[in-house]
Protein backbone atom coordinates (compact mmCIF):
# COMPACT_ATOMS: atom_id res chain seq x y z
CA UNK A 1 -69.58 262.38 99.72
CA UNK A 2 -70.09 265.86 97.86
CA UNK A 3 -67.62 264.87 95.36
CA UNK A 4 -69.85 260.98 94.60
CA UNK A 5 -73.31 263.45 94.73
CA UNK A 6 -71.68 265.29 91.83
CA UNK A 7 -70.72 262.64 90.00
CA UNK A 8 -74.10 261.08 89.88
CA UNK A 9 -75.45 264.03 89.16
CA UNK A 10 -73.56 264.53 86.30
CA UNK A 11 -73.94 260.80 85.31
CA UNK A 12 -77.57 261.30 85.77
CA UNK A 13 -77.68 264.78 83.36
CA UNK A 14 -75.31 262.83 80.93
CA UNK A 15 -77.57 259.69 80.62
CA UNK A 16 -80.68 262.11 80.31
CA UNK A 17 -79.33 264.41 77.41
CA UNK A 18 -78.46 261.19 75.21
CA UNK A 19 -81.76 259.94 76.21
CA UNK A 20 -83.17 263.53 74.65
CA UNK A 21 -80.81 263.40 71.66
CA UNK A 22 -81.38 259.74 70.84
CA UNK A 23 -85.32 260.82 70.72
CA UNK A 24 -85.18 263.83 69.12
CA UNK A 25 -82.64 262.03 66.32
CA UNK A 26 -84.18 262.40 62.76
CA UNK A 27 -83.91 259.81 59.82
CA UNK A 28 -84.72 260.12 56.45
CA UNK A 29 -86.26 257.34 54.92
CA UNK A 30 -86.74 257.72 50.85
CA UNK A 31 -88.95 255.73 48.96
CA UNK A 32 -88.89 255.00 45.36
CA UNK A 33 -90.60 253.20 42.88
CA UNK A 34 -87.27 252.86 40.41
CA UNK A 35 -83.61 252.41 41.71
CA UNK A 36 -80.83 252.42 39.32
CA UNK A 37 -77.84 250.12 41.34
CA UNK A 38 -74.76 251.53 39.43
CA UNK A 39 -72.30 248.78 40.63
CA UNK A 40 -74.63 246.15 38.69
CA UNK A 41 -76.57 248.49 36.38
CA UNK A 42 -79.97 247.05 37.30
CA UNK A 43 -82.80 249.14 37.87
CA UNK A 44 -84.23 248.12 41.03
CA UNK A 45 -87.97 248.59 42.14
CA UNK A 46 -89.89 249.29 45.19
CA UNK A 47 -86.80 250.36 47.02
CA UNK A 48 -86.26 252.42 50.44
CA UNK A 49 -82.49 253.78 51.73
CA UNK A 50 -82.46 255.16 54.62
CA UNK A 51 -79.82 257.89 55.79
CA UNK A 52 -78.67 258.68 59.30
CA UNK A 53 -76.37 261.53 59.51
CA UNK A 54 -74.72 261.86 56.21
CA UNK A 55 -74.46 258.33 55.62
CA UNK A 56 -76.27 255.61 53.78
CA UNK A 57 -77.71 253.73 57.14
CA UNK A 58 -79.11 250.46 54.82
CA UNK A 59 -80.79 250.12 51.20
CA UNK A 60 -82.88 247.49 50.24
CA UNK A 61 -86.59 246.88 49.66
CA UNK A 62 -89.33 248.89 51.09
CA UNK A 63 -90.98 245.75 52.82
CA UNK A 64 -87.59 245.54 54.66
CA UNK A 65 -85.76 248.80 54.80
CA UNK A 66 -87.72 250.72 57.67
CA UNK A 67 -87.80 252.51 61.15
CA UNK A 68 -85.08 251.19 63.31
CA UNK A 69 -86.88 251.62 66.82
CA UNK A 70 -87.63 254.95 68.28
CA UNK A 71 -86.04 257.68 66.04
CA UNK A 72 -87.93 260.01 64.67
CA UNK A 73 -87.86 259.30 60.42
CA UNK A 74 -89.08 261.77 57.94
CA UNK A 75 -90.21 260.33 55.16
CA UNK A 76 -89.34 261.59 51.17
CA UNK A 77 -91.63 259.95 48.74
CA UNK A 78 -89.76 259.34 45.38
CA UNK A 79 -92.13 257.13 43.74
CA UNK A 80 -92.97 257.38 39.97
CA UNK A 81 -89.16 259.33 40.11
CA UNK A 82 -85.92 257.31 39.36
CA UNK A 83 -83.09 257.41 41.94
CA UNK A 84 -79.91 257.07 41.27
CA UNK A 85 -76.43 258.60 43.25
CA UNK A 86 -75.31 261.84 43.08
CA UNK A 87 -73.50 262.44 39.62
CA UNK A 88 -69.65 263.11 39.02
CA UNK A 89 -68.38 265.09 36.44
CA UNK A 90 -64.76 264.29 36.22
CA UNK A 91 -63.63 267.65 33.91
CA UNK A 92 -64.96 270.30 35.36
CA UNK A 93 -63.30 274.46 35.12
CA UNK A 94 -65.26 275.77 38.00
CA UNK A 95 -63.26 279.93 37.70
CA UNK A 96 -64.90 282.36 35.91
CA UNK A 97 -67.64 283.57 33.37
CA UNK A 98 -68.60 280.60 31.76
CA UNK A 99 -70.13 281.80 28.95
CA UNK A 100 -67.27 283.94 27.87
CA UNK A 101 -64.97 281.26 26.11
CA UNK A 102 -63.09 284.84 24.39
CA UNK A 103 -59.22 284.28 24.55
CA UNK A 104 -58.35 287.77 26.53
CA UNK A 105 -61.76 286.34 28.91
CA UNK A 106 -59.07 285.38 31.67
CA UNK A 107 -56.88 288.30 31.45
CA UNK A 108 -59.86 290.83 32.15
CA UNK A 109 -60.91 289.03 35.08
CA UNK A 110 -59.32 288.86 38.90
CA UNK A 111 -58.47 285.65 40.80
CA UNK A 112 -60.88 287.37 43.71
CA UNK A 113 -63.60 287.89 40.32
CA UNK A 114 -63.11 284.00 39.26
CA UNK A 115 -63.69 282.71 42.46
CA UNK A 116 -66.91 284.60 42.57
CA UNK A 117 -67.74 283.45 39.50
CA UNK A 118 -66.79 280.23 40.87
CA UNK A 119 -68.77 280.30 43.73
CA UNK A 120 -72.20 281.05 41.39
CA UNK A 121 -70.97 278.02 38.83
CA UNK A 122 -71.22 275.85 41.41
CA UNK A 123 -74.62 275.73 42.07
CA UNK A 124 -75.60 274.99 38.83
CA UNK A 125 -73.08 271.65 39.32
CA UNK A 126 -75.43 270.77 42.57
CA UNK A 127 -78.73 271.87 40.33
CA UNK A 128 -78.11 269.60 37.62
CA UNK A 129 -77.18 266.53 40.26
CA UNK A 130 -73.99 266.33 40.62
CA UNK A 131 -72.73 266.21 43.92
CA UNK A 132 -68.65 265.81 42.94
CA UNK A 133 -66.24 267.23 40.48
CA UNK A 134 -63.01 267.42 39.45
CA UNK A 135 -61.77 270.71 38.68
CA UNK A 136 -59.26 269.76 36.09
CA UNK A 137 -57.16 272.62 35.97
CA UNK A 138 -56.66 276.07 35.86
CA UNK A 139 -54.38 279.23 35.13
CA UNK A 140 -54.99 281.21 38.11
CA UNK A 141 -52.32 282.14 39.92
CA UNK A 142 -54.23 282.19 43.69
CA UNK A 143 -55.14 279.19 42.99
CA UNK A 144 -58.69 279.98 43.10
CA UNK A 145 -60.06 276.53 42.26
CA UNK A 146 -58.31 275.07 45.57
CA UNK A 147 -59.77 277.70 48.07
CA UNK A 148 -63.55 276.77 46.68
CA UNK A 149 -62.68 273.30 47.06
CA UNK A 150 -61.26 274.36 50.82
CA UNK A 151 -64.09 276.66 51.56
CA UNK A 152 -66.82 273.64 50.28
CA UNK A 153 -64.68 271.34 52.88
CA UNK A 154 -64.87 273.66 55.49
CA UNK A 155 -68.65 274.31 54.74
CA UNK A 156 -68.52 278.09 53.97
CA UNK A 157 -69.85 277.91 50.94
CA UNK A 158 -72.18 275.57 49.10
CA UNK A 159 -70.66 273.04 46.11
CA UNK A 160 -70.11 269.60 44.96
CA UNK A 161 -67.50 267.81 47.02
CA UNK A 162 -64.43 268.49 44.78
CA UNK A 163 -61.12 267.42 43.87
CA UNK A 164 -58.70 269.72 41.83
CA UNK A 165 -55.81 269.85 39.71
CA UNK A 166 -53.46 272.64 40.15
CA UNK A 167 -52.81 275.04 36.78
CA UNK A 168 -51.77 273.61 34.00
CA UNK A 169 -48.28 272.23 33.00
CA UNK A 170 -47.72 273.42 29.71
CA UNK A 171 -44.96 274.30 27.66
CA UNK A 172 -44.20 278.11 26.82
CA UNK A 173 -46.66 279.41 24.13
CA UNK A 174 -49.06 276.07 24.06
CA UNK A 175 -52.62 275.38 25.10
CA UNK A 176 -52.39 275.70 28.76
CA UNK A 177 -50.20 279.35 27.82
CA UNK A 178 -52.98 282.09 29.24
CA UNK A 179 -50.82 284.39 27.83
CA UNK A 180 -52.04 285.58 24.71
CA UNK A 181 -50.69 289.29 24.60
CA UNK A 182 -48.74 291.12 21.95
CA UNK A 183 -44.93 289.94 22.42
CA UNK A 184 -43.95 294.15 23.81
CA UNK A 185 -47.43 293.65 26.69
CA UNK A 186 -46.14 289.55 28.03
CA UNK A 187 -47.21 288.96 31.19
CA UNK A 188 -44.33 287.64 33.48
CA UNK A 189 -43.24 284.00 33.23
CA UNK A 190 -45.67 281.82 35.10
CA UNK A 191 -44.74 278.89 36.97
CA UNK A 192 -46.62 276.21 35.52
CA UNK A 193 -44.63 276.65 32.32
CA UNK A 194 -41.71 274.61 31.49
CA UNK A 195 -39.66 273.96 28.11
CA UNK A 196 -37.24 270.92 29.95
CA UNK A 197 -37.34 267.75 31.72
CA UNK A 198 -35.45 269.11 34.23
CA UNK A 199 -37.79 272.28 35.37
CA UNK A 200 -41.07 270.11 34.75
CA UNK A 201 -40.20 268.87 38.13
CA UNK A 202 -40.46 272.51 39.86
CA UNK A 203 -43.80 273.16 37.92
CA UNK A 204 -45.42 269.60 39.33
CA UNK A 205 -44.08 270.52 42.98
CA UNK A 206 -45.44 274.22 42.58
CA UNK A 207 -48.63 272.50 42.48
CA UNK A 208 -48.40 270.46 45.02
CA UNK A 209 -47.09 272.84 47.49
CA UNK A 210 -50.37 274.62 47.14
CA UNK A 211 -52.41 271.44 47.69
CA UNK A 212 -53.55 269.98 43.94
CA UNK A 213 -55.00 266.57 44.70
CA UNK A 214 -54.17 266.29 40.56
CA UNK A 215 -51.47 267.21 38.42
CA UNK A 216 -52.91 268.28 34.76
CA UNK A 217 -50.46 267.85 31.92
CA UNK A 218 -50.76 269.41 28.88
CA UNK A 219 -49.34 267.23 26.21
CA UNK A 220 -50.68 268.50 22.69
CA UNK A 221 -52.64 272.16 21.36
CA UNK A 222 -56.09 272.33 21.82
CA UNK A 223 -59.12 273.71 20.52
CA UNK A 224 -60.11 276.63 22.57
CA UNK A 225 -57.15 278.67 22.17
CA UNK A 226 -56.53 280.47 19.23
CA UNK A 227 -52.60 280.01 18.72
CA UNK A 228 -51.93 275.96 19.46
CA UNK A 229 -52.42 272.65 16.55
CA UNK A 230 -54.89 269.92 18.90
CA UNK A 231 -52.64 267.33 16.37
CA UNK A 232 -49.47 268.53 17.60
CA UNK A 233 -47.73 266.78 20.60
CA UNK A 234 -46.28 269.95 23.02
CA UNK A 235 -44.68 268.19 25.96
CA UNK A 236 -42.38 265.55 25.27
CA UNK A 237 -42.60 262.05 26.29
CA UNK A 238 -39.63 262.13 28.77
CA UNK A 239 -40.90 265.49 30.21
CA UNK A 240 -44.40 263.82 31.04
CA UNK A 241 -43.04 260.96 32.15
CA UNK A 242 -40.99 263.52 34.56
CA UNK A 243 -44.28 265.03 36.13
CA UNK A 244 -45.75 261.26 36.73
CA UNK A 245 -42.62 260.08 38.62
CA UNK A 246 -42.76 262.67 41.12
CA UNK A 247 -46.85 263.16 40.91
CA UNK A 248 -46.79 259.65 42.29
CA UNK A 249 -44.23 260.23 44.61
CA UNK A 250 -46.25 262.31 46.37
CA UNK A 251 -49.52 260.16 46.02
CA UNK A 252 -51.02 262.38 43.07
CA UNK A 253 -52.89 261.61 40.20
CA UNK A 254 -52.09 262.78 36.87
CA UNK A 255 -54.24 263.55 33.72
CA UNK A 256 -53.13 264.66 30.27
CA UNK A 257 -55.22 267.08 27.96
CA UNK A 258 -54.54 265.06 24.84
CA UNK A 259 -55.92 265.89 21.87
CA UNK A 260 -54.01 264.28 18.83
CA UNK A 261 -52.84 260.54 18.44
CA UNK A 262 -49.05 260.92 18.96
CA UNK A 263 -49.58 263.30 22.43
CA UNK A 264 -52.17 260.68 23.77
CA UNK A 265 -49.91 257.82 22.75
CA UNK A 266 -46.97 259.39 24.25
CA UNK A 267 -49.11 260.20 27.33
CA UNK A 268 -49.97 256.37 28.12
CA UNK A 269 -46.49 255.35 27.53
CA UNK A 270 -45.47 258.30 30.46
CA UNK A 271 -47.72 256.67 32.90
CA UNK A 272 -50.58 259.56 32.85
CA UNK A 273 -53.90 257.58 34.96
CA UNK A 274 -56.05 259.31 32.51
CA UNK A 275 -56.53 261.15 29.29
CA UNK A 276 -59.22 264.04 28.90
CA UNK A 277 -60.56 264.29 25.10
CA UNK A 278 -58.62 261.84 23.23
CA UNK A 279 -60.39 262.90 19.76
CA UNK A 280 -58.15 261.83 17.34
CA UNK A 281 -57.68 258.19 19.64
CA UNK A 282 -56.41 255.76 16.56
CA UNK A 283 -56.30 251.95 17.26
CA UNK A 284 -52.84 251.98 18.50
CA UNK A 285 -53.12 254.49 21.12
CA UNK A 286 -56.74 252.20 22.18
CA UNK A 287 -54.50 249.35 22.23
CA UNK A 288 -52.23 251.46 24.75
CA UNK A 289 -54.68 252.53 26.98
CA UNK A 290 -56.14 249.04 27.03
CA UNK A 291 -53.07 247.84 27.92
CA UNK A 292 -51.94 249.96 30.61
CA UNK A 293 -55.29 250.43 32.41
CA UNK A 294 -55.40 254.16 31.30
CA UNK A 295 -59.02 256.08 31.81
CA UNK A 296 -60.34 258.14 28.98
CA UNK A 297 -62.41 261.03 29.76
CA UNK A 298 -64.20 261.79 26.43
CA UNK A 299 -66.23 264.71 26.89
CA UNK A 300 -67.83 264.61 23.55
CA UNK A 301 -70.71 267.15 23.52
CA UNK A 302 -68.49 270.35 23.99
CA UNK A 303 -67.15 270.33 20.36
CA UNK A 304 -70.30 269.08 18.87
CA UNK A 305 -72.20 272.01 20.61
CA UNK A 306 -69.63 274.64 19.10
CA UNK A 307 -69.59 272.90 16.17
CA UNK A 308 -73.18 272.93 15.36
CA UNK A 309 -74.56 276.52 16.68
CA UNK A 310 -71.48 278.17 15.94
CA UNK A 311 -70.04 280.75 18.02
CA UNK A 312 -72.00 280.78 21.10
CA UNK A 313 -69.06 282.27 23.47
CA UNK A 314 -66.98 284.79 21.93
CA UNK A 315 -65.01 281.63 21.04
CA UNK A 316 -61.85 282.36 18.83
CA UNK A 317 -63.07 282.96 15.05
CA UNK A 318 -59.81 280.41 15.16
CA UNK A 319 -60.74 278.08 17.78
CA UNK A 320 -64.45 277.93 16.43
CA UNK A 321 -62.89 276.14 12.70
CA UNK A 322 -60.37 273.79 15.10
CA UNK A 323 -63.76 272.82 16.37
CA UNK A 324 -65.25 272.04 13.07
CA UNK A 325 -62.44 270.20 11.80
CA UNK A 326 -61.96 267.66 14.66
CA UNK A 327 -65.60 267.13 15.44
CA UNK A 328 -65.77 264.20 12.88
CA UNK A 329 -63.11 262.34 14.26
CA UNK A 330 -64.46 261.93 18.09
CA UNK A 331 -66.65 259.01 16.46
CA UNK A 332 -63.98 257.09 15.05
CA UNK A 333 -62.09 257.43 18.30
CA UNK A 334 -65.06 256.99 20.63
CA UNK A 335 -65.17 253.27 18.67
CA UNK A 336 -61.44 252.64 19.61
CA UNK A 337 -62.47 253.22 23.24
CA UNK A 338 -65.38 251.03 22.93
CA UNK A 339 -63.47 248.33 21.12
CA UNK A 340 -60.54 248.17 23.25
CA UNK A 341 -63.04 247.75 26.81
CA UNK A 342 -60.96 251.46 27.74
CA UNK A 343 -62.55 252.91 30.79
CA UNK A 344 -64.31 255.66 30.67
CA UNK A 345 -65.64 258.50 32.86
CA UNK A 346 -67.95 261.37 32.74
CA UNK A 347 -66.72 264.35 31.77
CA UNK A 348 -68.15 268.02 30.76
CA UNK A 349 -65.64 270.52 29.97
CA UNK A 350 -68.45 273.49 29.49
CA UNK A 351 -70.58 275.00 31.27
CA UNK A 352 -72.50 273.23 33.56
CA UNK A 353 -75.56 274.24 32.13
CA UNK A 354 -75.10 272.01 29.28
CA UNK A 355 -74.33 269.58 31.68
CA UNK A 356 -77.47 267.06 30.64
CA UNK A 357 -76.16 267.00 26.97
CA UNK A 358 -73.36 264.76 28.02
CA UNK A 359 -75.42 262.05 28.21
CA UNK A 360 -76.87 261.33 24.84
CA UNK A 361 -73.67 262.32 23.23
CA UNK A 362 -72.42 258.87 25.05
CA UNK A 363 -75.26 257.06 24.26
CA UNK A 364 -74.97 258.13 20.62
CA UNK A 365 -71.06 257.16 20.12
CA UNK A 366 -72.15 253.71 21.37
CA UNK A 367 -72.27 253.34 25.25
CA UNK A 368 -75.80 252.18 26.51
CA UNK A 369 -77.80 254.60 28.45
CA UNK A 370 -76.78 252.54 31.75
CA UNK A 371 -73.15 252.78 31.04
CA UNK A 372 -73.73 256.48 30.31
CA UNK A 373 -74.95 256.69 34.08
CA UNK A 374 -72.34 254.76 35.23
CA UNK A 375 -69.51 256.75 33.77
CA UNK A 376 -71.05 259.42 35.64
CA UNK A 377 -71.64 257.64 38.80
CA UNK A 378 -69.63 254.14 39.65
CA UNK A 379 -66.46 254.47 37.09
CA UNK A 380 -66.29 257.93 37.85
CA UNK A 381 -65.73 257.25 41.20
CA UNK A 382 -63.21 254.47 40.93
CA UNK A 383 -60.78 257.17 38.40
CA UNK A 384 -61.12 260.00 41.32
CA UNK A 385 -60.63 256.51 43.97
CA UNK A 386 -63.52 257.71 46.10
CA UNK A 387 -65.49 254.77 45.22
CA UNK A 388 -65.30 253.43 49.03
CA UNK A 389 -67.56 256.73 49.77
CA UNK A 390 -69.34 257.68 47.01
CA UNK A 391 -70.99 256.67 42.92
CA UNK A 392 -73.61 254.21 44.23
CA UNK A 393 -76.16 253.74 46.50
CA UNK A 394 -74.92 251.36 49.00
CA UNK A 395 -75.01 251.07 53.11
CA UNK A 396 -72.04 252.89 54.84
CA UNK A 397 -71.17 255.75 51.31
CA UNK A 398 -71.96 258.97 51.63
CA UNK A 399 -75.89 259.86 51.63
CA UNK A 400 -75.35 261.66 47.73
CA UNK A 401 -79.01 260.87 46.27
CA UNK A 402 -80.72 262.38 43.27
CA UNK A 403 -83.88 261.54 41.36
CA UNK A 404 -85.43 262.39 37.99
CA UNK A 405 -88.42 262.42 36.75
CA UNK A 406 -89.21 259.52 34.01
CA UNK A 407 -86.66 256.29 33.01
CA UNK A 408 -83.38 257.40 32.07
CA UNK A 409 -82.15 253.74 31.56
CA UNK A 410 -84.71 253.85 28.86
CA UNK A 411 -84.46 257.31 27.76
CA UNK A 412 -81.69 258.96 28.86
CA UNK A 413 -83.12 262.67 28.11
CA UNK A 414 -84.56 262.05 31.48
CA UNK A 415 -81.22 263.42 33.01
CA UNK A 416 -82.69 266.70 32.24
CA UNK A 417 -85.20 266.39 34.78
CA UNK A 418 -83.13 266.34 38.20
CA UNK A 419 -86.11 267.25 40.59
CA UNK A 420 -84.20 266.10 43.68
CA UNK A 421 -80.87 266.69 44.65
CA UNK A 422 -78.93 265.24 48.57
CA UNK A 423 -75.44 265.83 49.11
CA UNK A 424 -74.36 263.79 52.39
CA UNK A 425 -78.16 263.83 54.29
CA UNK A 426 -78.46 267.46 53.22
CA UNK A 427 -81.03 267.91 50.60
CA UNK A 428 -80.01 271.18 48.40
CA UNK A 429 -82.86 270.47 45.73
CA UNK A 430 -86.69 268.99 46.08
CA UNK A 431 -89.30 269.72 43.78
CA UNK A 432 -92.01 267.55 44.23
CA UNK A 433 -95.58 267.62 44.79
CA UNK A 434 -96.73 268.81 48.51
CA UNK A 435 -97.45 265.58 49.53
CA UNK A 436 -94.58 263.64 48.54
CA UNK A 437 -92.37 264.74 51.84
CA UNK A 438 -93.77 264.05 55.29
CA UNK A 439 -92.81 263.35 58.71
């Protein structure tokens, strides 16, 4: 008898504290006057979503989308704002001063300093709206650009959800070589350096043993360092196609810096899922990509910014004239791309600061301003293959919401006026007028 008292007691307490919770259960319901629906590219209007938890609960029009019975809903008035999901940026280098683009910049700084740094860039990620990135590669040898993406995961710090690539693979003395020292003052060998198809195979598994979700290739020089061509190819086609065969073996993704047309072509032909610059793209290596489903991530406003105000970050007196010279060429390329239907994503490579510039650069090589938001949003998603969670607005994804003040599908210098920001339910950013949140 004592024993079947407890038990409805403790049935009874049970049934009374869900009661409480279910009453005392919160969702947010956001009006809007504009939606942008990135898996059609319409703009929607008169629109509500509401979020329960961290998820997208249903999205639809206001007349329909509403209170579901008793929970309590708190109300966020977007309207006269545009909403659209949170924004991916798909080349992201999260370590570090930002602003100091010097060649010797890395060696005067600490993995425990980068990550600190790291920890500071990342809030101007989530400022601007972008509520994912992909780090896309490093040379630090902690590994600092996994533990942020750890310690977002684990929610010790605050950050875009992220996805990483380990450092880079790189051959000895090319662009993703951070040693720049006097021969006599070398730094020891690093791991992520390999001159062989044979010990490609121990740098790829180095980074996977500490947990890269993306293997980053280097397979011709680049512009930011002062020692390597951008036109030369540096790993060889059998070495790259090396790293893919046993990146895919263990379910990783694989992207190639790839500046000139022989490294990008031989990068496609390797198996790489996506290439990151592609400047000097010609209409063979289009063809390529075309063919073999390979993403390009163009990020075009980088070199046009160094290029134009000149040396704005202790950049390289040498790397500042690579950037002059190849800055003419990303429009020719861009047009292969665009010709050739080549997939493309949003990607920065700068600081995140200048991440609204990004944008217009698309728009003026040719995309329209809605497939400028849905490289950032939608496609961007489907080349990290997230897109069952996050890049649109849809019932079940993750709750990643931002709006902007004015019409970006009609002016897209409206992505520099991110006045809301919600990663999964939480909202990180919200400055609107006093009356436009309520319970």
């Amino acid at each position: 008898m004592i024993y079947r008292a407890f038990l409805i007691l403790s049935l009874v307490i049970t049934a009374n504290l869900a009661s409480a919770a279910a009453a005392t259960k919160e969702l947010i319901l956001i009006k809007t006057s504009r939606l942008i629906d990135a898996r059609t590219g319409k703009l929607l209007t008169d629109q509500a979503i509401l979020i329960d938890g961290n998820k997208i609960a249903a999205v639809g029009p206001s007349s329909r989308v509403g209170q579901h019975g008793s929970d309590t809903v708190r109300v966020v008035d977007l309207s006269g704002l545009t909403v659209l999901p949170g924004l991916i940026d798909c080349h992201a280098h999260v370590l570090g001063n930002l602003k100091d683009l010097s060649a010797s910049g890395p060696l005067r700084m600490s993995s425990p300093q980068g990550a600190l740094w790291g920890v500071h860039n990342l809030q101007s990620w989530l400022d601007h709206g972008f509520t994912t990135l992909r780090d896309a590669g490093e040379s630090d040898l902690a590994y600092g650009q996994l533990a942020l993406r750890d310690s977002i995961r684990a929610g010790l710090i605050k950050g875009p959800r992220m996805v990483s690539a380990g450092n880079y693979v790189s051959v000895t003395g090319g662009h993703g070589d951070a040693d720049v020292l006097a021969a006599d003052q070398a730094l020891a060998r690093r791991p992520n350096l390999t001159d062989s198809v044979d010990d490609i195979s121990a740098a790829v598994r180095h980074d996977i043993k500490y947990g890269a979700d993306w293997i980053k290739v280097i397979a011709t020089g680049g512009i930011s360092d002062p020692i390597s061509d951008f036109n030369v190819q540096e790993l060889s086609e059998e070495q790259m196609r090396r790293a893919v065969e046993v990146a895919h073996r263990a379910h990783k993704l694989v992207m190639a810096h790839a500046e000139g047309a022989d490294g990008i072509k031989a990068a496609v032909r390797a198996g790489v899922d996506s290439i990151e610059h592609g400047t000097l793209l010609d209409e063979e290596g289009a063809t390529l990509m075309e063919k073999q489903g390979t993403w390009l991530v163009s990020t075009l406003s980088v070199i046009q910014r160094y290029a134009a105000i000149g040396n704005p970050s202790g950049l390289d007196p040498v790397a500042l004239e690579k950037s002059r010279m190849i800055v003419k060429y990303q429009s020719d390329a861009f047009q292969h791309a665009l010709k050739h239907h080549i997939r493309i994503a949003f990607g920065l490579d700068d600081d995140p600061d200048f991440l609204p510039k990004e944008f217009p650069a698309m728009v003026k090589g040719g995309l329209t301003p809605i497939e400028a938001l849905q490289a950032a949003t939608i496609h961007a998603s489907e080349l990290l293959r997230l897109s069952d969670e996050i890049g649109s607005i849809e019932a079940g994804k993750f709750a990643d919401i931002i709006a902007v003040s004015g019409d970006p599908t009609q002016d897209i210098s409206a992505m520099e006026n991110v006045v809301f920001v919600m990663k999964r339910g939480e909202i990180i950013k919200q400055q609107l007028p006093a009356d436009k949140s309520h319970p």
